[in-house]
C-alpha atoms as a PDB file:
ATOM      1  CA  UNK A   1       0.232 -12.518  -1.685  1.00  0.00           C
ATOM      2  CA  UNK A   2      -2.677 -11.879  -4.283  1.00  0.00           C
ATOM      3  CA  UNK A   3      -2.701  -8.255  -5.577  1.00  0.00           C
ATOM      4  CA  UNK A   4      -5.958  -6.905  -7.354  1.00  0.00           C
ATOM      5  CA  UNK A   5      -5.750  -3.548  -9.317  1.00  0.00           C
ATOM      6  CA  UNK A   6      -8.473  -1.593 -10.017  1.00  0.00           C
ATOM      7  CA  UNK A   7      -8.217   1.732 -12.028  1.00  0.00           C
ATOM      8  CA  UNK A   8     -10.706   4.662 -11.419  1.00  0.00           C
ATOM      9  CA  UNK A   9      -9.144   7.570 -13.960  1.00  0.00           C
ATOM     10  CA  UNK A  10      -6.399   9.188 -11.441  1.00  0.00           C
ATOM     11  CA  UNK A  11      -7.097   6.720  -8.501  1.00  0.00           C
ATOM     12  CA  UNK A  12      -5.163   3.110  -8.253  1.00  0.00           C
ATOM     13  CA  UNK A  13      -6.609   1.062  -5.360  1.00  0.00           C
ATOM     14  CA  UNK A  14      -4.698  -2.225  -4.914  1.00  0.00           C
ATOM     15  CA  UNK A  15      -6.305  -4.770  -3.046  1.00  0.00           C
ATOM     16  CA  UNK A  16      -4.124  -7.272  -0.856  1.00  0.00           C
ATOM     17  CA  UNK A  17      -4.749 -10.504   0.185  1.00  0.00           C
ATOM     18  CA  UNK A  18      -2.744 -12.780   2.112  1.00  0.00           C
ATOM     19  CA  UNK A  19       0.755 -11.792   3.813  1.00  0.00           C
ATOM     20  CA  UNK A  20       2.461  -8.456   3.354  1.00  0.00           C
ATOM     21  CA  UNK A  21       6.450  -9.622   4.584  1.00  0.00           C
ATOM     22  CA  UNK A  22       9.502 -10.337   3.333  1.00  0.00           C
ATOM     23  CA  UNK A  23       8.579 -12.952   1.150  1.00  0.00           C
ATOM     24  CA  UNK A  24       6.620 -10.801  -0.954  1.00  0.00           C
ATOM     25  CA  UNK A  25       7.239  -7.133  -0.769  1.00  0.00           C
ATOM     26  CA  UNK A  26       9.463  -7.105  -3.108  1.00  0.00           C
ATOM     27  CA  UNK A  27       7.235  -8.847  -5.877  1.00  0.00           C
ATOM     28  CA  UNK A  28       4.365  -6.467  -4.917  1.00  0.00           C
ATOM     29  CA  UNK A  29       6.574  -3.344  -5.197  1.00  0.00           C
ATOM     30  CA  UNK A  30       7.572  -4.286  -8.616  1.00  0.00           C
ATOM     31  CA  UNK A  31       3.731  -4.813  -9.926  1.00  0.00           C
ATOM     32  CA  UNK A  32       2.479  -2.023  -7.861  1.00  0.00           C
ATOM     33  CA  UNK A  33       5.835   0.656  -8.987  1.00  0.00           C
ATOM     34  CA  UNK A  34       4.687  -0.605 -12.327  1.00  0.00           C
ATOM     35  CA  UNK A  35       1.279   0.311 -12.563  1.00  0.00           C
ATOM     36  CA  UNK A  36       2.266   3.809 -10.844  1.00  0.00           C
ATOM     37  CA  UNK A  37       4.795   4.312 -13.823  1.00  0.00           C
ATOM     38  CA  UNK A  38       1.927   4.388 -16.638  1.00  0.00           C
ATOM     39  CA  UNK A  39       1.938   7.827 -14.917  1.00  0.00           C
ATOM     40  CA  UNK A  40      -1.596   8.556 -15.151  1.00  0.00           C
ATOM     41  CA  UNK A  41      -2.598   7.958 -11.515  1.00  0.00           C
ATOM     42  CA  UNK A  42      -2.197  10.783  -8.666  1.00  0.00           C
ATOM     43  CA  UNK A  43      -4.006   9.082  -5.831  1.00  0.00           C
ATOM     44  CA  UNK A  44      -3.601   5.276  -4.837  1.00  0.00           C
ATOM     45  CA  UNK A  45      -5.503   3.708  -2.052  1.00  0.00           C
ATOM     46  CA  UNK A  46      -4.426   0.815  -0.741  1.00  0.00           C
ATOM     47  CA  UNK A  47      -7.245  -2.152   0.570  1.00  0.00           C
ATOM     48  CA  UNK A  48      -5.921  -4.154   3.560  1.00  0.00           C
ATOM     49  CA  UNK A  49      -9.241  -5.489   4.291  1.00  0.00           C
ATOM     50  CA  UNK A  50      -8.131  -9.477   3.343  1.00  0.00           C
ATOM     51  CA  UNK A  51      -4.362  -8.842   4.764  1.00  0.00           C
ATOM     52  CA  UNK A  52      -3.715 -11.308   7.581  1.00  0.00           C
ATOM     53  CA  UNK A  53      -0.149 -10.519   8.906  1.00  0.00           C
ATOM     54  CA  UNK A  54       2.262  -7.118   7.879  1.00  0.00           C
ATOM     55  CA  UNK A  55       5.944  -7.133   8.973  1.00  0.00           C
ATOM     56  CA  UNK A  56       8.834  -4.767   8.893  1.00  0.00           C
ATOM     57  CA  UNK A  57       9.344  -5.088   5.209  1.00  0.00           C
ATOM     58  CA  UNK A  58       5.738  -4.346   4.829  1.00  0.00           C
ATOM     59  CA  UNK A  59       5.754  -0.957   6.425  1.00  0.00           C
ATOM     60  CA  UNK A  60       8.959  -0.523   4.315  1.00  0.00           C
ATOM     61  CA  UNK A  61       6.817  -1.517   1.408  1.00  0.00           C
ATOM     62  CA  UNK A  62       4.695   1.247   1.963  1.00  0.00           C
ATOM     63  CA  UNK A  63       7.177   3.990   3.007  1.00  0.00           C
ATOM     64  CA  UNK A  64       8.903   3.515  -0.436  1.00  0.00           C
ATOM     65  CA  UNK A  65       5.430   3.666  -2.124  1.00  0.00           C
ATOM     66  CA  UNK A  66       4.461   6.562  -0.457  1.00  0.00           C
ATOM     67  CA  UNK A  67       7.570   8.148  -1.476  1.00  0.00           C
ATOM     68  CA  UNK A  68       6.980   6.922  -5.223  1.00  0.00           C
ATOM     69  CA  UNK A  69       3.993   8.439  -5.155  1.00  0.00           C
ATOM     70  CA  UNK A  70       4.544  11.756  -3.584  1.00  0.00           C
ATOM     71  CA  UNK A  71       7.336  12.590  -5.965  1.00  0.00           C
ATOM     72  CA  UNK A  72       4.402  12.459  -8.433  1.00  0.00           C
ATOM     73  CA  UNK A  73       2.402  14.924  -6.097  1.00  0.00           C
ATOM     74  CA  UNK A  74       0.130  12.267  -5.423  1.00  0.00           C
ATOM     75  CA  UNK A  75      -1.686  10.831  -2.144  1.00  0.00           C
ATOM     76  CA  UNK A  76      -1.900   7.758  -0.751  1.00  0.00           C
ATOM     77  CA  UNK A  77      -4.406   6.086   1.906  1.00  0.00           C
ATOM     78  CA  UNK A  78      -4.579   2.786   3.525  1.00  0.00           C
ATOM     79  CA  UNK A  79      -7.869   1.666   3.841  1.00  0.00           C
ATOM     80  CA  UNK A  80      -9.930  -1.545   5.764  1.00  0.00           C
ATOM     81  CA  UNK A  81      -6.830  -2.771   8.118  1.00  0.00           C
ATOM     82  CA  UNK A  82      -8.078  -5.030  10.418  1.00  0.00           C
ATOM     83  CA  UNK A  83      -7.212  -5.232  14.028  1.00  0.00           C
ATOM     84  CA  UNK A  84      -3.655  -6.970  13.931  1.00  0.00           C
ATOM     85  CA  UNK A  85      -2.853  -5.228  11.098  1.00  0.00           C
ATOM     86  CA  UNK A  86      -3.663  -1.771  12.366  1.00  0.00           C
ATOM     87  CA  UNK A  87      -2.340  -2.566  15.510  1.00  0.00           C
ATOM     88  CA  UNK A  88       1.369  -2.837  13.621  1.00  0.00           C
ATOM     89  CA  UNK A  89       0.367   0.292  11.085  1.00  0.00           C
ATOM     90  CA  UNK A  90       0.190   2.249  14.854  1.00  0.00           C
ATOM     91  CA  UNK A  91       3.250   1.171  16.226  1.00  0.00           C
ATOM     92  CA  UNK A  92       5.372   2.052  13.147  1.00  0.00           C
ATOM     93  CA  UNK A  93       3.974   5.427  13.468  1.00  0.00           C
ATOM     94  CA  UNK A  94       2.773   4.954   9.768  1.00  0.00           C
ATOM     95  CA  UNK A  95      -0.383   7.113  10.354  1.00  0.00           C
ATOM     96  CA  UNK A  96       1.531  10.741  10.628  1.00  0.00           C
ATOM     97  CA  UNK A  97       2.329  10.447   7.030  1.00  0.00           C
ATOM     98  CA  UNK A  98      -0.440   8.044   5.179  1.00  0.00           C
ATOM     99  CA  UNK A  99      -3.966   8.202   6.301  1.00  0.00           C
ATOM    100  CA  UNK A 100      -5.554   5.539   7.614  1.00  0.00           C
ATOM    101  CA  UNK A 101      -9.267   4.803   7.168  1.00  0.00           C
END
Protein backbone atom coordinates (compact mmCIF):
# COMPACT_ATOMS: atom_id res chain seq x y z
CA UNK A 1 0.00 0.00 0.00
CA UNK A 2 1.50 3.44 -1.23
CA UNK A 3 -0.09 6.45 0.55
CA UNK A 4 0.34 10.04 -1.04
CA UNK A 5 -0.60 13.15 1.11
CA UNK A 6 -1.38 16.20 -0.22
CA UNK A 7 -2.27 19.30 1.97
CA UNK A 8 -4.67 22.07 0.68
CA UNK A 9 -4.93 24.53 4.04
CA UNK A 10 -7.94 22.62 5.97
CA UNK A 11 -8.31 19.75 3.35
CA UNK A 12 -6.03 16.35 3.60
CA UNK A 13 -6.63 14.16 0.51
CA UNK A 14 -4.71 10.86 0.78
CA UNK A 15 -4.23 9.04 -2.23
CA UNK A 16 -4.12 5.07 -2.13
CA UNK A 17 -2.59 2.79 -4.23
CA UNK A 18 -2.45 -0.80 -4.09
CA UNK A 19 -4.46 -3.02 -1.42
CA UNK A 20 -6.51 -1.59 1.41
CA UNK A 21 -6.70 -5.13 3.90
CA UNK A 22 -5.40 -6.46 6.71
CA UNK A 23 -1.98 -6.32 5.83
CA UNK A 24 -1.91 -2.73 5.76
CA UNK A 25 -4.62 -0.89 7.53
CA UNK A 26 -3.04 -0.69 10.34
CA UNK A 27 0.23 1.01 8.89
CA UNK A 28 -2.03 3.44 6.94
CA UNK A 29 -4.07 4.38 10.05
CA UNK A 30 -1.00 5.25 11.88
CA UNK A 31 0.42 7.71 8.94
CA UNK A 32 -2.96 8.90 8.08
CA UNK A 33 -4.12 9.45 12.33
CA UNK A 34 -0.82 11.21 12.19
CA UNK A 35 -1.18 13.71 9.72
CA UNK A 36 -4.88 14.36 11.16
CA UNK A 37 -3.18 15.07 14.64
CA UNK A 38 -1.13 18.26 13.32
CA UNK A 39 -4.76 19.39 13.90
CA UNK A 40 -4.99 21.84 11.26
CA UNK A 41 -7.15 19.89 8.79
CA UNK A 42 -11.17 19.78 9.04
CA UNK A 43 -11.96 18.03 5.80
CA UNK A 44 -10.03 14.88 4.38
CA UNK A 45 -10.87 13.30 1.12
CA UNK A 46 -9.83 10.17 0.49
CA UNK A 47 -8.61 9.06 -3.48
CA UNK A 48 -9.40 5.39 -4.24
CA UNK A 49 -8.89 5.89 -7.82
CA UNK A 50 -5.47 3.38 -7.95
CA UNK A 51 -7.04 0.96 -5.07
CA UNK A 52 -7.36 -2.55 -6.50
CA UNK A 53 -8.97 -4.71 -3.70
CA UNK A 54 -10.68 -3.28 -0.03
CA UNK A 55 -11.56 -5.87 2.66
CA UNK A 56 -13.24 -5.88 6.00
CA UNK A 57 -10.40 -4.21 7.74
CA UNK A 58 -10.53 -1.63 5.10
CA UNK A 59 -14.04 -0.46 5.72
CA UNK A 60 -12.93 -0.66 9.41
CA UNK A 61 -10.08 1.54 8.36
CA UNK A 62 -12.35 4.06 7.34
CA UNK A 63 -15.08 3.84 10.03
CA UNK A 64 -12.34 4.63 12.66
CA UNK A 65 -11.13 7.54 10.42
CA UNK A 66 -14.31 8.88 9.99
CA UNK A 67 -14.78 8.81 13.60
CA UNK A 68 -11.22 10.54 14.10
CA UNK A 69 -12.24 13.02 12.09
CA UNK A 70 -15.69 13.87 13.15
CA UNK A 71 -14.65 14.29 16.74
CA UNK A 72 -12.71 17.19 15.16
CA UNK A 73 -16.04 18.42 13.44
CA UNK A 74 -14.60 17.58 10.30
CA UNK A 75 -15.89 15.75 6.97
CA UNK A 76 -14.74 13.15 5.14
CA UNK A 77 -15.40 11.89 1.38
CA UNK A 78 -14.25 9.00 -0.58
CA UNK A 79 -13.60 9.86 -3.90
CA UNK A 80 -12.68 7.84 -7.55
CA UNK A 81 -13.60 4.08 -6.27
CA UNK A 82 -13.64 2.00 -9.04
CA UNK A 83 -16.11 -0.68 -9.77
CA UNK A 84 -14.94 -3.58 -7.34
CA UNK A 85 -14.14 -1.28 -4.94
CA UNK A 86 -17.44 0.56 -4.87
CA UNK A 87 -19.18 -2.46 -5.25
CA UNK A 88 -17.75 -3.49 -1.47
CA UNK A 89 -18.08 0.45 -0.21
CA UNK A 90 -22.14 -0.43 -1.11
CA UNK A 91 -22.46 -3.51 0.57
CA UNK A 92 -20.94 -2.30 3.88
CA UNK A 93 -23.48 0.35 3.78
CA UNK A 94 -20.46 2.84 4.02
CA UNK A 95 -22.29 5.50 1.90
CA UNK A 96 -25.07 6.58 4.72
CA UNK A 97 -22.32 8.06 6.69
CA UNK A 98 -19.23 9.11 4.19
CA UNK A 99 -20.04 10.42 0.82
CA UNK A 100 -19.07 8.85 -2.00
CA UNK A 101 -18.13 10.61 -5.24
Amino acid sequence: MNLEFIESGQVLTIRLKGELDHHSADESRVLIDEKINEGKFNKMVIDFKNLDFIDSSGIGFIIGRYKVIRKRNGVIEIINAGKKVRKILDMSGIGKIIEIK
